[in-house]
PDB file of N, CA and C in Angstrom:
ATOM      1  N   UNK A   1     -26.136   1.102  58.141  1.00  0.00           N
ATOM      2  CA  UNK A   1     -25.498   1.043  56.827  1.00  0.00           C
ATOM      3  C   UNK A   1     -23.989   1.181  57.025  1.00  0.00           C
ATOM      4  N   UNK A   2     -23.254   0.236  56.215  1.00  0.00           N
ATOM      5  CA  UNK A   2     -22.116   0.494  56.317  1.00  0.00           C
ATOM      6  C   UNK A   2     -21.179   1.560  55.733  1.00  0.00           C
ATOM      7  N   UNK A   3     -20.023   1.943  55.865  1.00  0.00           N
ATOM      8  CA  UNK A   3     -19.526   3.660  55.561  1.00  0.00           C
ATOM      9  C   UNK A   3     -18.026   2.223  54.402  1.00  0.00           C
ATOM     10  N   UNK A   4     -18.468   0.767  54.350  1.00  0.00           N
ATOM     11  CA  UNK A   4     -17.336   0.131  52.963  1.00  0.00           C
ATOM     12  C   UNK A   4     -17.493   0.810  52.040  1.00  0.00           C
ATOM     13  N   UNK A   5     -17.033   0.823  50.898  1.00  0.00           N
ATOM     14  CA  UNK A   5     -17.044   0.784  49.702  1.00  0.00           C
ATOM     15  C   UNK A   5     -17.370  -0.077  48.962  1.00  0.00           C
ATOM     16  N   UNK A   6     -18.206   0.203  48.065  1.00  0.00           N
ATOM     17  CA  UNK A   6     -18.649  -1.152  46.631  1.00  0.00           C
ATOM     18  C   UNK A   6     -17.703  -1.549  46.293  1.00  0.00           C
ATOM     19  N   UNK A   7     -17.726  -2.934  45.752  1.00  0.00           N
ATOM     20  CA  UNK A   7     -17.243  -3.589  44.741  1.00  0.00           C
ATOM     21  C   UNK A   7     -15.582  -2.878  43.629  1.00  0.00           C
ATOM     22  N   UNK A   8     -15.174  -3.130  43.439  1.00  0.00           N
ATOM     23  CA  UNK A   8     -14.400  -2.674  42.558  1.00  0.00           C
ATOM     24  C   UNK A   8     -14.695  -3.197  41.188  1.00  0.00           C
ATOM     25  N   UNK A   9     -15.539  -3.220  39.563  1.00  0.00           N
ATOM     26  CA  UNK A   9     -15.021  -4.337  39.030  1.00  0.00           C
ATOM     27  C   UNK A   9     -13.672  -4.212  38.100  1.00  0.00           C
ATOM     28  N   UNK A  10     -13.531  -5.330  37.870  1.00  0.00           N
ATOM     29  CA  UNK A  10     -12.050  -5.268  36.739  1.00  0.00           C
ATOM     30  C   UNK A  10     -12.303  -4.872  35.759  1.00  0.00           C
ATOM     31  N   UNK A  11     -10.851  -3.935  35.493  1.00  0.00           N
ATOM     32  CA  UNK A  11     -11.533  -3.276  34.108  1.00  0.00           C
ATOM     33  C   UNK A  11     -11.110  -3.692  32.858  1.00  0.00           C
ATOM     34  N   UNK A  12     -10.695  -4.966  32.688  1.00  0.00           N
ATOM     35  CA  UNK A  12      -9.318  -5.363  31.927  1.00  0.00           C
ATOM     36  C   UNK A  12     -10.175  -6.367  31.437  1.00  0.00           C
ATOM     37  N   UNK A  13      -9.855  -6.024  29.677  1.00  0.00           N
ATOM     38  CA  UNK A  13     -10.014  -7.558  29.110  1.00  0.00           C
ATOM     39  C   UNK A  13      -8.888  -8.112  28.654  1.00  0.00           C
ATOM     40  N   UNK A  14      -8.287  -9.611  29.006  1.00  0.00           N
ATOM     41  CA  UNK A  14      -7.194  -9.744  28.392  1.00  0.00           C
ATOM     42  C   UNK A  14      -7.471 -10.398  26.898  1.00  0.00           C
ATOM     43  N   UNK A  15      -6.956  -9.905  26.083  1.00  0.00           N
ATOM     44  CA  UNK A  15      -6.315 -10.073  24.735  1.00  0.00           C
ATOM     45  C   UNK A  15      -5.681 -11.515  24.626  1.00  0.00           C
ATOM     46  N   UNK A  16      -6.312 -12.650  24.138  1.00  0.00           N
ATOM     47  CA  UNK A  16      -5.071 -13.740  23.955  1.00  0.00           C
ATOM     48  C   UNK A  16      -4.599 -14.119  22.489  1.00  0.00           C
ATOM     49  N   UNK A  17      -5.563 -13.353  21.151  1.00  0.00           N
ATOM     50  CA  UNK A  17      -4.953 -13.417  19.849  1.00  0.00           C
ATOM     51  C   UNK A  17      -4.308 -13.463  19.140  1.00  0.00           C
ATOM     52  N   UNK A  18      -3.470 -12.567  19.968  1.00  0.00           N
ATOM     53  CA  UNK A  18      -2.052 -12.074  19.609  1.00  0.00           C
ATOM     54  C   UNK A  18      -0.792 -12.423  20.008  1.00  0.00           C
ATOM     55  N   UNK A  19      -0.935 -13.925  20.275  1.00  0.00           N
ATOM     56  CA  UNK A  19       0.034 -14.385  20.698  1.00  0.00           C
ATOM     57  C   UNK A  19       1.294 -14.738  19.631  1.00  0.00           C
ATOM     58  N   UNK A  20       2.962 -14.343  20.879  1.00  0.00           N
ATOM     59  CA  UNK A  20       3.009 -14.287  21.808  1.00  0.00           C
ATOM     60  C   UNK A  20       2.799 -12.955  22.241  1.00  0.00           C
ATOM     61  N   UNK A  21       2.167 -11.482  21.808  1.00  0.00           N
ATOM     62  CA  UNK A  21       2.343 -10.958  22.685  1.00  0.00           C
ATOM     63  C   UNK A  21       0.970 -10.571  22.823  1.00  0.00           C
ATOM     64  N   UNK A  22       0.700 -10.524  24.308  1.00  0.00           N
ATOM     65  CA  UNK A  22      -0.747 -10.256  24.548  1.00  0.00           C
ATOM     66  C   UNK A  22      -1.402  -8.790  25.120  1.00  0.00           C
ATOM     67  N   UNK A  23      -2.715  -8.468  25.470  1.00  0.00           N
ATOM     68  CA  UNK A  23      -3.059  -7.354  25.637  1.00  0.00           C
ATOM     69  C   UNK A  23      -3.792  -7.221  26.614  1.00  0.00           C
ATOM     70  N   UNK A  24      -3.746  -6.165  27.226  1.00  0.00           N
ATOM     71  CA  UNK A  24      -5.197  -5.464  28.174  1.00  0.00           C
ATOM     72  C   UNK A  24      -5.882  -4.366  27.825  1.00  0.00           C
ATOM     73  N   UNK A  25      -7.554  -4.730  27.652  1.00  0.00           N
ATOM     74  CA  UNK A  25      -7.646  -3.229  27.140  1.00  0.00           C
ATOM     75  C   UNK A  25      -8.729  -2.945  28.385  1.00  0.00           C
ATOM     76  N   UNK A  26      -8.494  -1.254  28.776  1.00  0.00           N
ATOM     77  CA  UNK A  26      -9.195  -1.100  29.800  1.00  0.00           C
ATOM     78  C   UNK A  26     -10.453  -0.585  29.212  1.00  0.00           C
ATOM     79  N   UNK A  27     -11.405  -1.181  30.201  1.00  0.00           N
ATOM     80  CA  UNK A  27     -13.018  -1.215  30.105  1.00  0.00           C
ATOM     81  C   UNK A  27     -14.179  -0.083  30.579  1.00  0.00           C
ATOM     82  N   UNK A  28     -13.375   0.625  31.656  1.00  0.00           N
ATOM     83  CA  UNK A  28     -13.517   1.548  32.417  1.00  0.00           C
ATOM     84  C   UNK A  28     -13.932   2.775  31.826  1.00  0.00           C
ATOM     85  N   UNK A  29     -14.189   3.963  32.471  1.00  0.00           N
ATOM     86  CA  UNK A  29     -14.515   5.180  31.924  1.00  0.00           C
ATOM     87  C   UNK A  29     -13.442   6.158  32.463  1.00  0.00           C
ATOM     88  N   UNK A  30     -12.149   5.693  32.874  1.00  0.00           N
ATOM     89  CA  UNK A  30     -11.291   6.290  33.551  1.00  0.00           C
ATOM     90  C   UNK A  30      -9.985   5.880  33.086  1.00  0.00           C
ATOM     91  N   UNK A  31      -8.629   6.958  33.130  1.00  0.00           N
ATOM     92  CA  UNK A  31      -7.722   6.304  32.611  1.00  0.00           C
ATOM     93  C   UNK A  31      -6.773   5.589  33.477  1.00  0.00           C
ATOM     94  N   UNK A  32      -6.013   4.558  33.248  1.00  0.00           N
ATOM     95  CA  UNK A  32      -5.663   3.902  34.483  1.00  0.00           C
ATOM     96  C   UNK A  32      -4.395   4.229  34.648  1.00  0.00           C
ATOM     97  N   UNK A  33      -3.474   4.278  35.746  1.00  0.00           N
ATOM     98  CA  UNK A  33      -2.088   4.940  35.393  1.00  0.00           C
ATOM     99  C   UNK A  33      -1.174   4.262  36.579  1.00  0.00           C
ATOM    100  N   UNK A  34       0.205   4.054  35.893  1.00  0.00           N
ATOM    101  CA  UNK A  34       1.463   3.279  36.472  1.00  0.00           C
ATOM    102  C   UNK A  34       0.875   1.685  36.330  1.00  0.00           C
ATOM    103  N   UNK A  35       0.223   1.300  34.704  1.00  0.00           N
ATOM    104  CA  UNK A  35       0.179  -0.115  34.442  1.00  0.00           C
ATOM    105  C   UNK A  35       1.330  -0.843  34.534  1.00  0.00           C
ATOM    106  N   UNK A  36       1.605  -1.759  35.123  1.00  0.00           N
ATOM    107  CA  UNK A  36       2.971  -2.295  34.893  1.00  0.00           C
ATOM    108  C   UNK A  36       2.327  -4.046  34.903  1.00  0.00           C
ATOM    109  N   UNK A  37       3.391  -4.829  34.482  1.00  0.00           N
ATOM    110  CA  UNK A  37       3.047  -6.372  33.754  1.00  0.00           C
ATOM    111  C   UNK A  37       4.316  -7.142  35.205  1.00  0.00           C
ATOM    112  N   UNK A  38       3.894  -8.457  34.963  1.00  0.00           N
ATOM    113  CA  UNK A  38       4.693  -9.311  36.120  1.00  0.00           C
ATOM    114  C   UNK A  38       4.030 -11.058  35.639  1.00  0.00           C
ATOM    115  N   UNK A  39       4.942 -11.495  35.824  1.00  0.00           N
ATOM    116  CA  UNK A  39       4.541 -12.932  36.021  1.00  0.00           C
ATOM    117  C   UNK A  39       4.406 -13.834  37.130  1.00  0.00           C
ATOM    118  N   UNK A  40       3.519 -14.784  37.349  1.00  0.00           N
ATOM    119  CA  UNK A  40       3.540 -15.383  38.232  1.00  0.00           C
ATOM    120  C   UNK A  40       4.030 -16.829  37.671  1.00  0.00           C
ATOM    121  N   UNK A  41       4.949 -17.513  37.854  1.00  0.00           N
ATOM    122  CA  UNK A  41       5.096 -19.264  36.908  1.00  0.00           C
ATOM    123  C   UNK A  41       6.422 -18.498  35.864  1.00  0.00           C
ATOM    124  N   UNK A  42       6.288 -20.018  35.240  1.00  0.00           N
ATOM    125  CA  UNK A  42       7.418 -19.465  34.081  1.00  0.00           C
ATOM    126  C   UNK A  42       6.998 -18.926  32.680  1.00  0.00           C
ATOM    127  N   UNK A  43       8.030 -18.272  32.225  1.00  0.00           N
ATOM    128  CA  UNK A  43       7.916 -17.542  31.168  1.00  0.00           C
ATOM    129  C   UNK A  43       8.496 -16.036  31.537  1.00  0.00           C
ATOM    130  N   UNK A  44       8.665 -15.191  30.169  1.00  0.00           N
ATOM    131  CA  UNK A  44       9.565 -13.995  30.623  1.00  0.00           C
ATOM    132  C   UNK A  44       8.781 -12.450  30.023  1.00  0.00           C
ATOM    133  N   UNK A  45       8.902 -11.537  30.760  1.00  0.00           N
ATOM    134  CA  UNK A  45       7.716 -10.487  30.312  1.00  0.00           C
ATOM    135  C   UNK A  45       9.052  -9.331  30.320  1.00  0.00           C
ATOM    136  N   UNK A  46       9.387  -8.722  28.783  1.00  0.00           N
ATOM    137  CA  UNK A  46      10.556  -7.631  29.223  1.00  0.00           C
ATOM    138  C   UNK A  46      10.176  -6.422  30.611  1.00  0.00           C
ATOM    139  N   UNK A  47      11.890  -6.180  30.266  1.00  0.00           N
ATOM    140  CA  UNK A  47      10.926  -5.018  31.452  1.00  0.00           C
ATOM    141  C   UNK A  47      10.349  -3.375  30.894  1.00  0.00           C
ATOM    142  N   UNK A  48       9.861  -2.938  31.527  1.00  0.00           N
ATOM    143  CA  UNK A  48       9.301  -1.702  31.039  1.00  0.00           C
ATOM    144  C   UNK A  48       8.970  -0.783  32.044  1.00  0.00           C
ATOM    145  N   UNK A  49       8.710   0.237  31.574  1.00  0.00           N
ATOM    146  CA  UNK A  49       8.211   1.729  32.344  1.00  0.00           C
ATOM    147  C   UNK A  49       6.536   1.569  32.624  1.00  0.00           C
ATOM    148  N   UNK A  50       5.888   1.256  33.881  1.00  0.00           N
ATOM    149  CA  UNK A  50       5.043   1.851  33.721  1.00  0.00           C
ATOM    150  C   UNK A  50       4.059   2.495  32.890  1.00  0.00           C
ATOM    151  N   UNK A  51       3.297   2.476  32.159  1.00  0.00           N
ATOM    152  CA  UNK A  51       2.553   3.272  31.434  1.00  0.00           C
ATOM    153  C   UNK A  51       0.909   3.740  31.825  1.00  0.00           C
ATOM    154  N   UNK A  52       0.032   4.502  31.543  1.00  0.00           N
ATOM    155  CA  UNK A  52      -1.021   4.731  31.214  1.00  0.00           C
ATOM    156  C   UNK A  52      -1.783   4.548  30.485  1.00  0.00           C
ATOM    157  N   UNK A  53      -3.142   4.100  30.865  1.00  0.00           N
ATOM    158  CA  UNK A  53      -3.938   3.538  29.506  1.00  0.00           C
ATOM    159  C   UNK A  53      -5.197   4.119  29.795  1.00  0.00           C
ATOM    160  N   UNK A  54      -5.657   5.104  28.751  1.00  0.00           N
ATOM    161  CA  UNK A  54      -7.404   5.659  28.744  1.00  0.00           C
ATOM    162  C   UNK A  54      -7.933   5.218  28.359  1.00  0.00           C
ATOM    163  N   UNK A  55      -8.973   5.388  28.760  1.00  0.00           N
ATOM    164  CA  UNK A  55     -10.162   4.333  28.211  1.00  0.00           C
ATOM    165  C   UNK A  55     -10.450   3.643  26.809  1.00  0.00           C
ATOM    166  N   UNK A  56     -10.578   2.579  26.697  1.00  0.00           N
ATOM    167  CA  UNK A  56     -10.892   1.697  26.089  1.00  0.00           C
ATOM    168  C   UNK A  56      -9.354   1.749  25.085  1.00  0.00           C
ATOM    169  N   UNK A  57      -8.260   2.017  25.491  1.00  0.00           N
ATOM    170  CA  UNK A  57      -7.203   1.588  25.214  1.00  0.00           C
ATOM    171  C   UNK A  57      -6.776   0.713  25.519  1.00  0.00           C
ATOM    172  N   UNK A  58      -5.202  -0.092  24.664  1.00  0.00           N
ATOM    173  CA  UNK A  58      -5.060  -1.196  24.799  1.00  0.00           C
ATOM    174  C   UNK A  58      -3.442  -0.917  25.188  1.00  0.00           C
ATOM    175  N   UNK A  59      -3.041  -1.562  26.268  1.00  0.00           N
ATOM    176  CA  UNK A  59      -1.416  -2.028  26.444  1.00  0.00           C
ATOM    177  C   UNK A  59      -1.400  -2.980  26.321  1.00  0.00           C
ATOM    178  N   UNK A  60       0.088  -3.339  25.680  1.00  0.00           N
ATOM    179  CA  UNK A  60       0.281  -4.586  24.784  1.00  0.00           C
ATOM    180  C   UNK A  60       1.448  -5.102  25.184  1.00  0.00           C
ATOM    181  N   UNK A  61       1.625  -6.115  25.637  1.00  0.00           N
ATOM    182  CA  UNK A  61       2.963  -6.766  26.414  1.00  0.00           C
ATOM    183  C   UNK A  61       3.141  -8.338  25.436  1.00  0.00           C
ATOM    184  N   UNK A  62       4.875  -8.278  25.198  1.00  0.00           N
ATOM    185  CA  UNK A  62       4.696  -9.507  24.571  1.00  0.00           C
ATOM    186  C   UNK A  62       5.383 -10.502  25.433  1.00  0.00           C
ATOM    187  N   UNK A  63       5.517 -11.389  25.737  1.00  0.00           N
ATOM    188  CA  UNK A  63       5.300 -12.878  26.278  1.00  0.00           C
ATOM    189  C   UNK A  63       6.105 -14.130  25.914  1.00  0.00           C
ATOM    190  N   UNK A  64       7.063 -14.555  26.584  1.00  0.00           N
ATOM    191  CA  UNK A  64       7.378 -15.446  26.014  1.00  0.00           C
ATOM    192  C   UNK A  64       7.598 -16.709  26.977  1.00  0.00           C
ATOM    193  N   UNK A  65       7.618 -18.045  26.481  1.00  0.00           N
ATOM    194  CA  UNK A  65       7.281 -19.468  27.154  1.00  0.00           C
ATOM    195  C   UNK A  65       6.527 -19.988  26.555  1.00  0.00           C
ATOM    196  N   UNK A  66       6.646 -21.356  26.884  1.00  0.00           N
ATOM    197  CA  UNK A  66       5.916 -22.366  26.154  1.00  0.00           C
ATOM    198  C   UNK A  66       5.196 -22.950  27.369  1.00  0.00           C
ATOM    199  N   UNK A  67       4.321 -23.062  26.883  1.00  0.00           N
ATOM    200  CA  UNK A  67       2.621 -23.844  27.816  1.00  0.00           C
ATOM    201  C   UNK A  67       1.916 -22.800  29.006  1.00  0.00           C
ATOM    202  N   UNK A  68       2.399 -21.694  28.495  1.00  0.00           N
ATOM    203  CA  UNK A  68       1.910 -20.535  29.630  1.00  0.00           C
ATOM    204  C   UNK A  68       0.766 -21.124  30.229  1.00  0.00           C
ATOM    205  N   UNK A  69      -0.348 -21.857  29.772  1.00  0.00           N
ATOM    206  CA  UNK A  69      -1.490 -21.925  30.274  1.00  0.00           C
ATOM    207  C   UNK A  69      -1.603 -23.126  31.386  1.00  0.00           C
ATOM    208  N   UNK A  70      -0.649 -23.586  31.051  1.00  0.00           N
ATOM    209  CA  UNK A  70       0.037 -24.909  32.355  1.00  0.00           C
ATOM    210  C   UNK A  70      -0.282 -24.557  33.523  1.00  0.00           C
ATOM    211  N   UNK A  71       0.911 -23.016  33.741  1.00  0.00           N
ATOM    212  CA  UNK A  71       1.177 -22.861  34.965  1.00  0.00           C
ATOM    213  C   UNK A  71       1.705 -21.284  34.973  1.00  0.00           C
ATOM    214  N   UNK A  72       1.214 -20.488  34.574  1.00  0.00           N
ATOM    215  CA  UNK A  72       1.598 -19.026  34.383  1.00  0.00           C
ATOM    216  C   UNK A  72       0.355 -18.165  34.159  1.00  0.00           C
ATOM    217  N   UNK A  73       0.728 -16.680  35.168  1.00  0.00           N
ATOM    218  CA  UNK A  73      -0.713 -16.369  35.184  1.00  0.00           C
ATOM    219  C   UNK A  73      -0.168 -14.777  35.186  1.00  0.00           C
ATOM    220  N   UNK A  74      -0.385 -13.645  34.296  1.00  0.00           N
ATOM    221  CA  UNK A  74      -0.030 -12.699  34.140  1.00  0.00           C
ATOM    222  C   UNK A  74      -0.550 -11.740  34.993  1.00  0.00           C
ATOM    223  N   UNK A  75       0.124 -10.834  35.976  1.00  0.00           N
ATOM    224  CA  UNK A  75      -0.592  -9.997  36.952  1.00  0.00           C
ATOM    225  C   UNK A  75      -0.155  -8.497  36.548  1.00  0.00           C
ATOM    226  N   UNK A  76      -1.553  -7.709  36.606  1.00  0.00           N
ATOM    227  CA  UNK A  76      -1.512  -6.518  35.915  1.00  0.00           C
ATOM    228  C   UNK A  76      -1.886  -5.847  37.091  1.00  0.00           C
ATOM    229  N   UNK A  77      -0.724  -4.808  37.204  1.00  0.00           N
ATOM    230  CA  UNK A  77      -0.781  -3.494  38.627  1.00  0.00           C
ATOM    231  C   UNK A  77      -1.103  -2.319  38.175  1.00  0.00           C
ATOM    232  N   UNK A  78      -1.947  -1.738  38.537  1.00  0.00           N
ATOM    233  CA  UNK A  78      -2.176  -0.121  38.292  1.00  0.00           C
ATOM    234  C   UNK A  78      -2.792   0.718  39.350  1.00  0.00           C
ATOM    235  N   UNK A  79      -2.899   2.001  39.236  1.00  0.00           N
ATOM    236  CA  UNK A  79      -3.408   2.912  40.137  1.00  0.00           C
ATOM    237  C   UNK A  79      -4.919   3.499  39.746  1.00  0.00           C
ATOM    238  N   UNK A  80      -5.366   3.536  40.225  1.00  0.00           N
ATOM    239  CA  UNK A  80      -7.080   4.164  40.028  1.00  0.00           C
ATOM    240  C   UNK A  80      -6.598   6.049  39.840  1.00  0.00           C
ATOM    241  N   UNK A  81      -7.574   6.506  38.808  1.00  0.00           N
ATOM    242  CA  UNK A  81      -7.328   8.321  39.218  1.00  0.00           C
ATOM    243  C   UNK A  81      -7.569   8.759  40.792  1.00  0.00           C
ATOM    244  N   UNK A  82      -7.994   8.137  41.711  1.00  0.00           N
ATOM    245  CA  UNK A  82      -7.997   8.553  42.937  1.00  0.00           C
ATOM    246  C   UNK A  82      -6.726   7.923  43.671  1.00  0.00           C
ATOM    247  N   UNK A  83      -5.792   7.034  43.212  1.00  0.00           N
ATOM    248  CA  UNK A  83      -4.790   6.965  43.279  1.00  0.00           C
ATOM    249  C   UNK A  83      -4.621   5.644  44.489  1.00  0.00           C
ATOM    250  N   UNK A  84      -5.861   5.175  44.484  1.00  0.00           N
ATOM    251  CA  UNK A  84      -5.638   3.646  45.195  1.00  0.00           C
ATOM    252  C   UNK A  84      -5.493   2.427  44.233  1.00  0.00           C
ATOM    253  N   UNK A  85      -4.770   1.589  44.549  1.00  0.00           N
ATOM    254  CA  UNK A  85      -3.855   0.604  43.834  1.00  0.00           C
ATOM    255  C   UNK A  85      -4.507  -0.646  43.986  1.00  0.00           C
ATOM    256  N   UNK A  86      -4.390  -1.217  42.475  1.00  0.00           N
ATOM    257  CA  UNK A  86      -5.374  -2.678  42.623  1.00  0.00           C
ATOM    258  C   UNK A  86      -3.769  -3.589  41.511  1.00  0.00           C
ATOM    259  N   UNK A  87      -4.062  -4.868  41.569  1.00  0.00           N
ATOM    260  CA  UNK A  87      -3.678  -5.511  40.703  1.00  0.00           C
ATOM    261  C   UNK A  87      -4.525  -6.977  40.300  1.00  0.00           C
ATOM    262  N   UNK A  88      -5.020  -7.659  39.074  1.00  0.00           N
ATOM    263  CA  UNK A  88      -5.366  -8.866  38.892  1.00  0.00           C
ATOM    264  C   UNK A  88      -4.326  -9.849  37.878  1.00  0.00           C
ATOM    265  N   UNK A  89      -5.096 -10.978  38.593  1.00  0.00           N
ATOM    266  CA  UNK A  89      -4.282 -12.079  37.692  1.00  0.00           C
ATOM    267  C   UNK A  89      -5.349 -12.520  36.950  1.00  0.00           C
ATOM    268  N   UNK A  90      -4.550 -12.429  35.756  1.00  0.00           N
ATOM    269  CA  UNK A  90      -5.513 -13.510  34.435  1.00  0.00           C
ATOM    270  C   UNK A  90      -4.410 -14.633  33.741  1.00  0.00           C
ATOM    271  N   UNK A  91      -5.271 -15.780  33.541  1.00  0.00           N
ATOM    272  CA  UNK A  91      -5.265 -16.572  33.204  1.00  0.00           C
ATOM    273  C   UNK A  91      -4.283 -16.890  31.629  1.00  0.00           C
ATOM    274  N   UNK A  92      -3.922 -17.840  31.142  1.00  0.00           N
ATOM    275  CA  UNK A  92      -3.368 -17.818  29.823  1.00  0.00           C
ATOM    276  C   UNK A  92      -4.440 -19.194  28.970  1.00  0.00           C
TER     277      UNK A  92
END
């Protein structure tokens, strides 16, 4: 047996309703901490502090560009309470 670790899954649903500014709400049973927002492609995401989000809370980033879904893919960084670091990209 191996001594890996399972799976991680994502805990993030992204929000696209609310455009332009969109959301993540975490899914998890844990609170997630040092969320921070980034883009990959064009379009512009202000900047901000870091924040924390408990469970089944929502951080809310607003967004701006035209045809995000072209070619822009929003990547969300945070820390686990055990303090190992993941980030995903979602889609527009």
């Amino acid at each position: 047996m191996s001594d890996l670790p399972f799976a991680y899954p994502v805990p993030w649903l992204f929000i696209r309703e609310h455009a332009p500014t969109y959301g993540v709400k975490n899914g998890s049973l844990e609170t997630l901490r040092h969320v921070s927002f980034s883009l990959i492609g064009p379009g512009a995401v202000p900047a901000h502090a870091p924040v924390s989000v408990e469970p089944g809370g929502i951080a809310w980033v607003p967004i701006s560009g035209s045809e995000l879904a072209r070619a822009t893919l929003l990547v969300v960084r945070w820390r686990r309470e055990n303090g190992d670091e993941y980030l995903w990209r979602a889609a527009f």
